[in-house]
Protein backbone atom coordinates (compact mmCIF):
# COMPACT_ATOMS: atom_id res chain seq x y z
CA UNK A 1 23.17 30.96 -7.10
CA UNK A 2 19.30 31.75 -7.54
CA UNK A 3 17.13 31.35 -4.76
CA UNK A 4 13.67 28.88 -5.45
CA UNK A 5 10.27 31.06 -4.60
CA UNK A 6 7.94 29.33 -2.10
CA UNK A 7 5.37 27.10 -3.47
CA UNK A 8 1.63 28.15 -1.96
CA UNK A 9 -1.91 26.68 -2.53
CA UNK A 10 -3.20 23.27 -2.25
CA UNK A 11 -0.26 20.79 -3.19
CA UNK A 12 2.79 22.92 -3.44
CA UNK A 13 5.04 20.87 -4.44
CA UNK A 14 3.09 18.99 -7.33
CA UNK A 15 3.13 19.48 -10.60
CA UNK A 16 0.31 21.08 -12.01
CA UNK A 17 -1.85 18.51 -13.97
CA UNK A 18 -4.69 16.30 -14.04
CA UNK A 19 -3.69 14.12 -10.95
CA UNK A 20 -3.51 17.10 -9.17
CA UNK A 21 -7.19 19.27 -9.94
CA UNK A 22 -8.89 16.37 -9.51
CA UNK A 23 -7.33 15.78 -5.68
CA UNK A 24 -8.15 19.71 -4.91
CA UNK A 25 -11.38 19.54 -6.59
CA UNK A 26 -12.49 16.15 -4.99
CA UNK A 27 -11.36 18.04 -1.45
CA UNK A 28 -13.40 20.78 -2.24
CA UNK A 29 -16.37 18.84 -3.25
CA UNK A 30 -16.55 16.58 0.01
CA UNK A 31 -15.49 19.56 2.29
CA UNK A 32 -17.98 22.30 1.54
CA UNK A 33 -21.02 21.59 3.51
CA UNK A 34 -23.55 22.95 1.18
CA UNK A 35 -22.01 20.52 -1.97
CA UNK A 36 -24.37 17.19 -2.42
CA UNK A 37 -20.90 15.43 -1.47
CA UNK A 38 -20.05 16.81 1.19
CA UNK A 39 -18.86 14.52 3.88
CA UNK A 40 -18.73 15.18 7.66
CA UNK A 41 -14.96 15.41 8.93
CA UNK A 42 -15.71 12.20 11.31
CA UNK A 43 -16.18 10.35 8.37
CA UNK A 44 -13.27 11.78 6.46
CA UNK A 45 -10.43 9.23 5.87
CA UNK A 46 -7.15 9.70 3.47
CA UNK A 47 -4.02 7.88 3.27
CA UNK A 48 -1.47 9.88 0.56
CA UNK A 49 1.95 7.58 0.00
CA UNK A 50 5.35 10.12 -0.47
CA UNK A 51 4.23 9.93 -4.20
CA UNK A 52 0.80 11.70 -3.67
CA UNK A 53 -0.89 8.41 -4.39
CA UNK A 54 -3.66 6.84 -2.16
CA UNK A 55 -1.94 3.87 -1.32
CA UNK A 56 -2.13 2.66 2.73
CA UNK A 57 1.11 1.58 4.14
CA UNK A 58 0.16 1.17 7.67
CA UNK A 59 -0.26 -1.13 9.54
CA UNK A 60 0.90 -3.07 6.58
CA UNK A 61 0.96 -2.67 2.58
CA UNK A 62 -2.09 -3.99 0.51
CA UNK A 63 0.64 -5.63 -1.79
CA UNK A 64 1.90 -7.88 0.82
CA UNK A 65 -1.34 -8.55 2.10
CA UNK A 66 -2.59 -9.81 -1.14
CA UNK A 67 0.46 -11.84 -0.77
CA UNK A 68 -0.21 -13.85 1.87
CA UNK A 69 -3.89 -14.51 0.76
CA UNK A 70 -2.64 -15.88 -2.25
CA UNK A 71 -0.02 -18.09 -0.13
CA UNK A 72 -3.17 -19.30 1.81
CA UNK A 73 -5.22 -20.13 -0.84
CA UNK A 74 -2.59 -21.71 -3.20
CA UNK A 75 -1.08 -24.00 -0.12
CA UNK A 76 -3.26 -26.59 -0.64
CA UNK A 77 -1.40 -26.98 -3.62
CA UNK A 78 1.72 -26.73 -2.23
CA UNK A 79 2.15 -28.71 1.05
CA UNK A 80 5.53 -28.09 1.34
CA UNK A 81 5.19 -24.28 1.94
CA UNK A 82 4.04 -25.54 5.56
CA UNK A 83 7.50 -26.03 6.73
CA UNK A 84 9.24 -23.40 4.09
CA UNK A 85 10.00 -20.01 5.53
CA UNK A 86 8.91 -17.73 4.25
CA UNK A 87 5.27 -19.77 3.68
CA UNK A 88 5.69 -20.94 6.96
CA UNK A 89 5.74 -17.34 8.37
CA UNK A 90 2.68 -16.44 6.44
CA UNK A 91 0.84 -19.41 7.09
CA UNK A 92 1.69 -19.32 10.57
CA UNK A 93 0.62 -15.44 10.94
CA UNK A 94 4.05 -14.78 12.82
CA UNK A 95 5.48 -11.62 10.82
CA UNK A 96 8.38 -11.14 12.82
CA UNK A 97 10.50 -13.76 10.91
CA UNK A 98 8.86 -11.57 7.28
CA UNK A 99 10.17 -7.93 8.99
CA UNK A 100 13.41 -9.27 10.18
CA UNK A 101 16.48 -7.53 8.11
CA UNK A 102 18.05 -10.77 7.71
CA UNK A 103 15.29 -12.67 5.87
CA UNK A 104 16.52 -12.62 2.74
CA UNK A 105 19.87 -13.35 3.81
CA UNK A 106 19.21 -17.02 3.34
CA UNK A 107 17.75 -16.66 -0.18
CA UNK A 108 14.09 -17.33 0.84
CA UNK A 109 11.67 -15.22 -1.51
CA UNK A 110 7.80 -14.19 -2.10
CA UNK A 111 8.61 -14.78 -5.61
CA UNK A 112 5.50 -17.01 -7.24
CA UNK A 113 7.15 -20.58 -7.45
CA UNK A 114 7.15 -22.44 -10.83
CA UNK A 115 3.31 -24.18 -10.81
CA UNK A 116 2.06 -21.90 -8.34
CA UNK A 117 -0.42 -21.03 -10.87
CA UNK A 118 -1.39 -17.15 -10.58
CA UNK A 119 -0.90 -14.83 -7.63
């Protein structure tokens, strides 16, 4: 059985690559105070998803929120969504019916309906 060595440096366990020098490269651009892009730590801000990607899960996904906008602004359209979970839910801002395990239990779907036009 062979033992694995320690990964060290910046992002140990990526892959070396393009994805990755330009994350260490962009950190060492806006960290060193003397660079013209430097940026003060207060002002720092960096969400990295389990796949290294800047993606912000918290307090909610972008995907779903782009969601719901597009269930607000295509409900004129569809005036039926008012009383259709999960529509309603959105509509109504009440998420605890969206995060509840058994929501799609009954079948009900974010899936773009036929005429819904484009998400």
């Amino acid at each position: 059985m062979s033992q694995s060595k320690a990964q060290t440096g910046p992002l140990p366990s990526w892959n070396d690559g393009a994805a990755k020098k330009s994350i260490v490269e962009f950190v060492g651009r806006v960290t060193k105070k003397r660079c013209p892009d430097f940026v003060p730590p207060t002002d720092r801000i960096a969400v990295f998803d389990n796949d290294g990607t800047l993606w912000a899960e918290q307090p909610f996904y972008f995907q779903g929120l782009f969601v719901f906008d597009r269930v607000r602004v295509l409900t004129p359209q569809h005036p039926e969504w008012k009383d259709k979970q999960p529509f309603k839910a959105v509509l109504e801002n009440d998420m605890k019916p969206l995060a509840a395990p058994q929501a799609n239990s009954t079948g009900a779907s974010m899936k773009r309906p036929n005429g819904a036009g484009r998400w």
